[in-house]
Structure formats: C-alpha cells, structure tokens
N, C-alpha and C. Protein backbone atom coordinates (compact mmCIF):
# COMPACT_ATOMS: atom_id res chain seq x y z
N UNK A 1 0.85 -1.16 0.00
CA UNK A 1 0.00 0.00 0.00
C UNK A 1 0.90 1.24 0.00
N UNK A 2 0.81 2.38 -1.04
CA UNK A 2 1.62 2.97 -0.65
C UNK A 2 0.83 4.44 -1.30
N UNK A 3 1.13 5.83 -1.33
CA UNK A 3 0.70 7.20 -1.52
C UNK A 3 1.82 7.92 -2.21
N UNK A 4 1.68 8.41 -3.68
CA UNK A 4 2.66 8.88 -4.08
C UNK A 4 2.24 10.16 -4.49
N UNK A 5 3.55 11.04 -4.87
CA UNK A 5 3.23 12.14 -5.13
C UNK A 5 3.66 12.32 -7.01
N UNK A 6 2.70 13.50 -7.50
CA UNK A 6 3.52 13.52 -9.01
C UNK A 6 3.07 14.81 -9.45
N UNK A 7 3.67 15.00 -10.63
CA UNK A 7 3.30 16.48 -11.23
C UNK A 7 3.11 16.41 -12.52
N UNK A 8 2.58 15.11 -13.10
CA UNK A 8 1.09 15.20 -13.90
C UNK A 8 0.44 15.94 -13.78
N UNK A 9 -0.03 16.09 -14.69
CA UNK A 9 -1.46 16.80 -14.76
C UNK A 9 -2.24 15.54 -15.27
N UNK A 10 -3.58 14.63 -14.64
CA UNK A 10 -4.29 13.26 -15.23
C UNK A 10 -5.40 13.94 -15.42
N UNK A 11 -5.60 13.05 -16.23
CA UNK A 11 -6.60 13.27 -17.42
C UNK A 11 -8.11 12.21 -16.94
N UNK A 12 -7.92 11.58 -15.60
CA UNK A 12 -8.93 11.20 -14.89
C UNK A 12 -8.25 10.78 -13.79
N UNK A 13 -9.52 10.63 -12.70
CA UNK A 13 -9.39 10.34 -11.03
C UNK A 13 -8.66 8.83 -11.07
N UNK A 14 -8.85 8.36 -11.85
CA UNK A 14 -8.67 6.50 -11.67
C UNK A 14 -7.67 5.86 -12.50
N UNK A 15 -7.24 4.97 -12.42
CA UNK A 15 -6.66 3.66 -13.08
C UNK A 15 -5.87 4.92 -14.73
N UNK A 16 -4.74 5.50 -13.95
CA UNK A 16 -4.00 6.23 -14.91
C UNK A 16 -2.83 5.98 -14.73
N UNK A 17 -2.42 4.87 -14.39
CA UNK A 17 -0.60 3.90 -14.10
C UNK A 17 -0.22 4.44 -15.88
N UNK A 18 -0.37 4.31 -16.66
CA UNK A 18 0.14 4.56 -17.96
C UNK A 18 0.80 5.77 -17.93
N UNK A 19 -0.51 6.98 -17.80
CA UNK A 19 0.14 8.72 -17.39
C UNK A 19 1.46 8.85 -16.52
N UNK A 20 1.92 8.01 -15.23
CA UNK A 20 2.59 8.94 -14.75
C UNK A 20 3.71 7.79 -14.55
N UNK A 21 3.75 6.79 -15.57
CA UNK A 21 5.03 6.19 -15.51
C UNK A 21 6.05 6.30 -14.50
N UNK A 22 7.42 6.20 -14.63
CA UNK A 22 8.06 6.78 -13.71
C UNK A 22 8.20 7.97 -13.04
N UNK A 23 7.12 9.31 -13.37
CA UNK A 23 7.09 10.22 -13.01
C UNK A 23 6.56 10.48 -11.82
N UNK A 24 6.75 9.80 -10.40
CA UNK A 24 6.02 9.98 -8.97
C UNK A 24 7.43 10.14 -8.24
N UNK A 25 6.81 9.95 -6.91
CA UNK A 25 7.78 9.54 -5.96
C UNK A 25 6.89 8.91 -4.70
N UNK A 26 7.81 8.25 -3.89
CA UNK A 26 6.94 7.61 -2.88
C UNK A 26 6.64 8.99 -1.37
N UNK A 27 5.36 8.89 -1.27
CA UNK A 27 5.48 9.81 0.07
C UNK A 27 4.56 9.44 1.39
N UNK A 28 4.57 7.95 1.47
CA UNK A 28 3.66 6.94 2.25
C UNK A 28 3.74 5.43 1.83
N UNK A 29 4.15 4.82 3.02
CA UNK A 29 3.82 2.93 2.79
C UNK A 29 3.27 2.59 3.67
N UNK A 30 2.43 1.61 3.45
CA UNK A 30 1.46 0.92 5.10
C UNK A 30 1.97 -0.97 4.53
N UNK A 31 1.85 -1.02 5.92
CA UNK A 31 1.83 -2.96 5.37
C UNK A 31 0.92 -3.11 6.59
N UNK A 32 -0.12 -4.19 5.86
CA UNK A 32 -0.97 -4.98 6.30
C UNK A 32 -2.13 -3.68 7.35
N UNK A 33 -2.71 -2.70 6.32
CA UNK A 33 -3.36 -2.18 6.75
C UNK A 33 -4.95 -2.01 6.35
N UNK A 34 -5.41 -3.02 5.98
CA UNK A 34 -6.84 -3.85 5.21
C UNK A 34 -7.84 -2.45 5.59
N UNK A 35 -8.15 -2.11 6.49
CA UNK A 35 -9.44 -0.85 6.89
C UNK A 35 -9.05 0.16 5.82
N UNK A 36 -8.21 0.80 6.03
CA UNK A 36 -7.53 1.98 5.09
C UNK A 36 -7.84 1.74 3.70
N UNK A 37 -7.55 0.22 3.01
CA UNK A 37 -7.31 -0.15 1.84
C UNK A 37 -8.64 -0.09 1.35
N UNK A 38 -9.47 -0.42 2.57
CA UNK A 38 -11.13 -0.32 2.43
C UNK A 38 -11.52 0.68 1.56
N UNK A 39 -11.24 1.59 2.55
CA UNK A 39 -11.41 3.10 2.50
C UNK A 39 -11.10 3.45 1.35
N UNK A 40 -9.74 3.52 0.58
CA UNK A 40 -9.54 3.74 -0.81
C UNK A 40 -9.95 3.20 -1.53
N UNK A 41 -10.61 1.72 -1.68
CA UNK A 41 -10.93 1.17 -2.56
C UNK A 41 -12.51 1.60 -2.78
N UNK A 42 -13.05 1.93 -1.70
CA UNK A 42 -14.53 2.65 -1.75
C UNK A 42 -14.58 4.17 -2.19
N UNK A 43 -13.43 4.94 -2.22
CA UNK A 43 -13.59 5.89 -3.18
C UNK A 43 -13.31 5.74 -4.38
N UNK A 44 -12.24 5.06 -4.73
CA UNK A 44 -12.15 4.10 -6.15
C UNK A 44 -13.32 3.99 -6.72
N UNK A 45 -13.95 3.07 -5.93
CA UNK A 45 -15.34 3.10 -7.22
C UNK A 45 -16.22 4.14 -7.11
N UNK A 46 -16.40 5.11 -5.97
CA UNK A 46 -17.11 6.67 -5.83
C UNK A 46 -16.44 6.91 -7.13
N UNK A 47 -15.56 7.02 -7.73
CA UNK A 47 -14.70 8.14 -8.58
C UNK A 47 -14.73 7.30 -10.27
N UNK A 48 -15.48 6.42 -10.12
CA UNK A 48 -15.88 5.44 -11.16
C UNK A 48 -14.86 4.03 -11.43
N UNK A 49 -14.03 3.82 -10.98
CA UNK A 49 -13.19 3.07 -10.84
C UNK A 49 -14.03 1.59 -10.89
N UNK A 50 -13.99 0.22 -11.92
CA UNK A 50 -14.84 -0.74 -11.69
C UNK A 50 -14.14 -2.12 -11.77
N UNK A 51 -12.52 -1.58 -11.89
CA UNK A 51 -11.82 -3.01 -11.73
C UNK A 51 -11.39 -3.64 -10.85
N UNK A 52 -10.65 -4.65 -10.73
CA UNK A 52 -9.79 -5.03 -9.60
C UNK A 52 -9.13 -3.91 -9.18
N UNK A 53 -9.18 -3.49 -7.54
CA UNK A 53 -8.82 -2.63 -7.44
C UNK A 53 -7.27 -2.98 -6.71
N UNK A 54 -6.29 -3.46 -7.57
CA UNK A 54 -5.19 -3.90 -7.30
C UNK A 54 -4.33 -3.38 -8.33
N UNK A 55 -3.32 -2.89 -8.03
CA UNK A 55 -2.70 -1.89 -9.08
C UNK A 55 -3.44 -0.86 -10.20
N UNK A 56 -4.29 -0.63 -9.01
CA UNK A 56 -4.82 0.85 -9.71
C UNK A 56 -5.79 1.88 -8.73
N UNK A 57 -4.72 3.08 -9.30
CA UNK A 57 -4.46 4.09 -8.70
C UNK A 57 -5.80 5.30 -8.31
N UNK A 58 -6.19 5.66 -7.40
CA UNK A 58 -7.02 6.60 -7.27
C UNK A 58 -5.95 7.83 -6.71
N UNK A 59 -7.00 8.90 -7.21
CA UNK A 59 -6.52 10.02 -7.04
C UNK A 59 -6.63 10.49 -5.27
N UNK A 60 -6.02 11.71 -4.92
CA UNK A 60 -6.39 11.96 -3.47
C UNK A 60 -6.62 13.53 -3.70
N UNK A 61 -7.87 13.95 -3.58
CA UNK A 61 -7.85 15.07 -3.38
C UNK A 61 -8.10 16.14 -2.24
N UNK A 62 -8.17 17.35 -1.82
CA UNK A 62 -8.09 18.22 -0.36
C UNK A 62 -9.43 17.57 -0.03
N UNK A 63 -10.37 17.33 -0.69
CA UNK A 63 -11.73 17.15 0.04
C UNK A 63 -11.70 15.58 0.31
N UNK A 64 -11.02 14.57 -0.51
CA UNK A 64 -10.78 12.94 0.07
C UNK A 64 -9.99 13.21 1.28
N UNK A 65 -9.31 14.08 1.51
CA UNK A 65 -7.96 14.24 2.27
C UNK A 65 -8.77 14.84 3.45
N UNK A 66 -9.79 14.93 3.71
CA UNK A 66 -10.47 15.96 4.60
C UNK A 66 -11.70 14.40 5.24
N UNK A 67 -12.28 13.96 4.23
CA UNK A 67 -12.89 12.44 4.79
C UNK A 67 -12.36 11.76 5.02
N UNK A 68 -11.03 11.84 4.56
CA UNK A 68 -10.16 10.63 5.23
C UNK A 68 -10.14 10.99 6.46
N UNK A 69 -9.35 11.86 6.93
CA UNK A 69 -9.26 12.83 8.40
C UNK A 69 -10.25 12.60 9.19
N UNK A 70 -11.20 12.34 8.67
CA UNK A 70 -12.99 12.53 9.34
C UNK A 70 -12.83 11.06 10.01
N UNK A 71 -12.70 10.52 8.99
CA UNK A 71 -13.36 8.81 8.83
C UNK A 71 -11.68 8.43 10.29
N UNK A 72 -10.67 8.70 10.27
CA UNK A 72 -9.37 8.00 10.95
C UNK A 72 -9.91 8.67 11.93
N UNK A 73 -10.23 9.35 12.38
CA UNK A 73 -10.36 10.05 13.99
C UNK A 73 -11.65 10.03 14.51
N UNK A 74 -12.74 9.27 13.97
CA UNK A 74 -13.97 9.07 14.15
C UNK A 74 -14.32 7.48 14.24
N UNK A 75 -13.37 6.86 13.98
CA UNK A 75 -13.04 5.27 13.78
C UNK A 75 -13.82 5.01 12.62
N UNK A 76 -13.91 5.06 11.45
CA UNK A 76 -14.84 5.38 10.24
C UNK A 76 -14.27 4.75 9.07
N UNK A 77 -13.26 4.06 9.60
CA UNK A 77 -12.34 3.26 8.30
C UNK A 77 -13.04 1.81 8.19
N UNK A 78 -13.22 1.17 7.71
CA UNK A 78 -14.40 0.19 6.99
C UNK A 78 -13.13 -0.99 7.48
N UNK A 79 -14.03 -1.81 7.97
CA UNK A 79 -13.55 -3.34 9.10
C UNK A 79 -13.49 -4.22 7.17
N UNK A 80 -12.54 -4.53 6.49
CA UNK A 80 -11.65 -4.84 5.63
C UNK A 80 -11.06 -6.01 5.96
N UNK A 81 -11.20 -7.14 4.98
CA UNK A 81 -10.59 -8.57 5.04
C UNK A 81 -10.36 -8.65 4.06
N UNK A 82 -8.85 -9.87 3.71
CA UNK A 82 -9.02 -10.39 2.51
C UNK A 82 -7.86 -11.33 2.69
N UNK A 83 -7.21 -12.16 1.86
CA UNK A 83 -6.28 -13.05 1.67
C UNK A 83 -4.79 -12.62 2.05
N UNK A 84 -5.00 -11.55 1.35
CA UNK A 84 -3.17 -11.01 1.98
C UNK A 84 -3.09 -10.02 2.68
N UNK A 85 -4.46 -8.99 3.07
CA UNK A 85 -4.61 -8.16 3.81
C UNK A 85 -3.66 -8.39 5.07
N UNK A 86 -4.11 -9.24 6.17
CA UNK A 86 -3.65 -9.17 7.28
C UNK A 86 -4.45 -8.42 7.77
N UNK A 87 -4.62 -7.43 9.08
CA UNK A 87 -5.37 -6.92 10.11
C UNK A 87 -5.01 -5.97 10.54
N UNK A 88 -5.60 -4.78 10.06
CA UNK A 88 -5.36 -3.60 10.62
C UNK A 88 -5.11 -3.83 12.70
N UNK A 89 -4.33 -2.90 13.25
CA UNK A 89 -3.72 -3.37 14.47
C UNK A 89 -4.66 -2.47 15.36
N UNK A 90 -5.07 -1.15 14.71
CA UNK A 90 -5.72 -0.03 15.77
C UNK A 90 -4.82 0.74 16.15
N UNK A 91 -3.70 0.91 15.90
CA UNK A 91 -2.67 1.75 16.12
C UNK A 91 -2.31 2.13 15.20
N UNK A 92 -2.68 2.27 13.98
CA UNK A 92 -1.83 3.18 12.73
C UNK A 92 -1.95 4.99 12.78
N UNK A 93 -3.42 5.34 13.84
CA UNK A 93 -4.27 6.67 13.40
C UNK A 93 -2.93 7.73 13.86
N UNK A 94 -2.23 7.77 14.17
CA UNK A 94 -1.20 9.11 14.11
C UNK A 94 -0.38 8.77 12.91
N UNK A 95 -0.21 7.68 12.09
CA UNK A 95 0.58 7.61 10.74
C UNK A 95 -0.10 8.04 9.93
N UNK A 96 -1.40 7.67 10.13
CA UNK A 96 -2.18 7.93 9.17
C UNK A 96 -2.66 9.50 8.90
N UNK A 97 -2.83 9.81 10.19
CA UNK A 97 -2.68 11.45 10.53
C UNK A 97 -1.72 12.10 9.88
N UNK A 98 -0.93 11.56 9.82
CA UNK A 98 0.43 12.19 9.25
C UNK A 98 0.88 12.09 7.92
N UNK A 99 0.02 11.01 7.18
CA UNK A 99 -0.22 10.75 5.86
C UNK A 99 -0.77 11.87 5.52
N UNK A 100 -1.73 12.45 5.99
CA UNK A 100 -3.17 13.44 5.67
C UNK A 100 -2.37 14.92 5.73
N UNK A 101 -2.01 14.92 6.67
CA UNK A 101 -1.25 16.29 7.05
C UNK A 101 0.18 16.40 5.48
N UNK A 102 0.76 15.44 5.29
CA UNK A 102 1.98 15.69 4.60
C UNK A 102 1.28 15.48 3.01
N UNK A 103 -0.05 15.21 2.97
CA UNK A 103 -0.60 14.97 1.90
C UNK A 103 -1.18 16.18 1.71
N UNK A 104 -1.58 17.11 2.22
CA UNK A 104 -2.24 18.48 2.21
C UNK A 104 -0.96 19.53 1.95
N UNK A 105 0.45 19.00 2.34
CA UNK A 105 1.15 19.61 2.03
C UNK A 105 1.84 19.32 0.25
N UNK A 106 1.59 18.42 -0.18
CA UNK A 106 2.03 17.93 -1.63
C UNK A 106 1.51 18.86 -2.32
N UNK A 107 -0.10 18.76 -2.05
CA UNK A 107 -1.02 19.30 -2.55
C UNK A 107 -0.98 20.51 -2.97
N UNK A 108 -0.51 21.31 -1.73
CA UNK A 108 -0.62 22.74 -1.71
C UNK A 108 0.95 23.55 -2.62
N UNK A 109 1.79 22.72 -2.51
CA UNK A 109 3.32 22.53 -3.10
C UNK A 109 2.51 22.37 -5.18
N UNK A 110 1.29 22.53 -5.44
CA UNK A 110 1.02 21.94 -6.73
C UNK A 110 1.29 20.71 -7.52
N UNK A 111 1.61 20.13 -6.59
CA UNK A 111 1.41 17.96 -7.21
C UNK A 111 0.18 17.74 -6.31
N UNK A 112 -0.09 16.04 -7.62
CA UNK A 112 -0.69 15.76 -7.36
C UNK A 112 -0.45 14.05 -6.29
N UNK A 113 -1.54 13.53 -5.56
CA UNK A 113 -1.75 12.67 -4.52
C UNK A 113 -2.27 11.40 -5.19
N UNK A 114 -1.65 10.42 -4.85
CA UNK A 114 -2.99 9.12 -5.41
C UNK A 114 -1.78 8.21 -4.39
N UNK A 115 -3.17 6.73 -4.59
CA UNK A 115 -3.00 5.99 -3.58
C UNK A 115 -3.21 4.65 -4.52
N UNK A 116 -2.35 3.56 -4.39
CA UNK A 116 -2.02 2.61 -5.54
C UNK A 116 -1.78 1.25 -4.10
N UNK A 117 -2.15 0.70 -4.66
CA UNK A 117 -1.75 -1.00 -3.89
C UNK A 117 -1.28 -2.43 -5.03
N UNK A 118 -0.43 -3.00 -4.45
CA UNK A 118 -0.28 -3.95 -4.87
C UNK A 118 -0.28 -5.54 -4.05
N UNK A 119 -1.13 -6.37 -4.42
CA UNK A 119 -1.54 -7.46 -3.32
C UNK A 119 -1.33 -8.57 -4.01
C-alpha cells in the first residue's frame, strides 16, 4: 500500500498507471493495513473506478484528504478482510494522521496525490 506524489497533470481520477510512468515519488507505505485499503478502494469506485482494485491508482484530493481525516479520527475506516490483507492493528491513526497532514502539504506545493496497492 503505498501514496505517491507527481506532477502530472491526469486526465482522470482512476486507473491512470500509464500517465505517470516513472514520473512519482513515494510519500507513504502501510503494510498490512486492510481498513484503510477499504477506505480507498470505496472511493475508487465513488470516482468510477470498476476493476480489480489492485494496481490501480485513485486520485487523493483536499476534500478525500479531509474524509479521510474525518473517517481516521472518528473510527470510520471500513472493518476490511481479505487473503493477503492481514489486520489492521488499531494503532496506525497518528501515521495515518500524518499521511493526511503531509498529503495536504504535496497538494498545496502543486502535485498531485494518489494511492495505488499492490496485493
């Protein structure tokens, strides 16, 4: 699971691995954090997204970045299972905090945010 940053400009919210080729950088990794993955994968398809949502990328924008915030400090992250998931622990919400916070700062720096998994 990981949050990268880039300075694309995409041409849609979803499944745009082609657009930004090697053009990112990493600015977040989680392992074995299934709730979270929830969470992105349910704006994934909010944002029209209808595939496997396994190597493909949703966007993060100030207002996802603001429900995310909502949803981690309200306990609001979606109870998430799966085969390689593993189990969120209940202790990630200050990383995750800190995902949000350094993600508002990418943002504001003019790149863009997305959130990509590979399972």
């Amino acid at each position: 699971m990981y949050a990268y940053r880039t300075s694309v400009q995409l041409s849609k919210p979803v499944d745009f691995s082609d657009e930004i080729q090697s053009n990112c950088s990493e600015i977040q990794y989680w392992r074995k954090h299934p709730n979270l993955h929830g969470w992105m994968e349910s704006l994934y398809r909010e944002k029209g997204g209808d595939g496997d949502f396994n190597c493909n990328p949703v966007e993060l924008t100030s207002e996802d970045l603001d429900r995310l915030e909502e949803d981690i400090r309200n306990g609001g992250l979606p109870y998430t299972s799966g085969f390689f998931f593993g189990e969120s622990r209940g202790d990630e919400e200050a990383t995750d905090l800190a995902f949000v916070a350094n993600a508002r700062q990418v943002i504001a720096e003019g790149d863009r945010v997305f959130y990509d998994s590979w399972w």
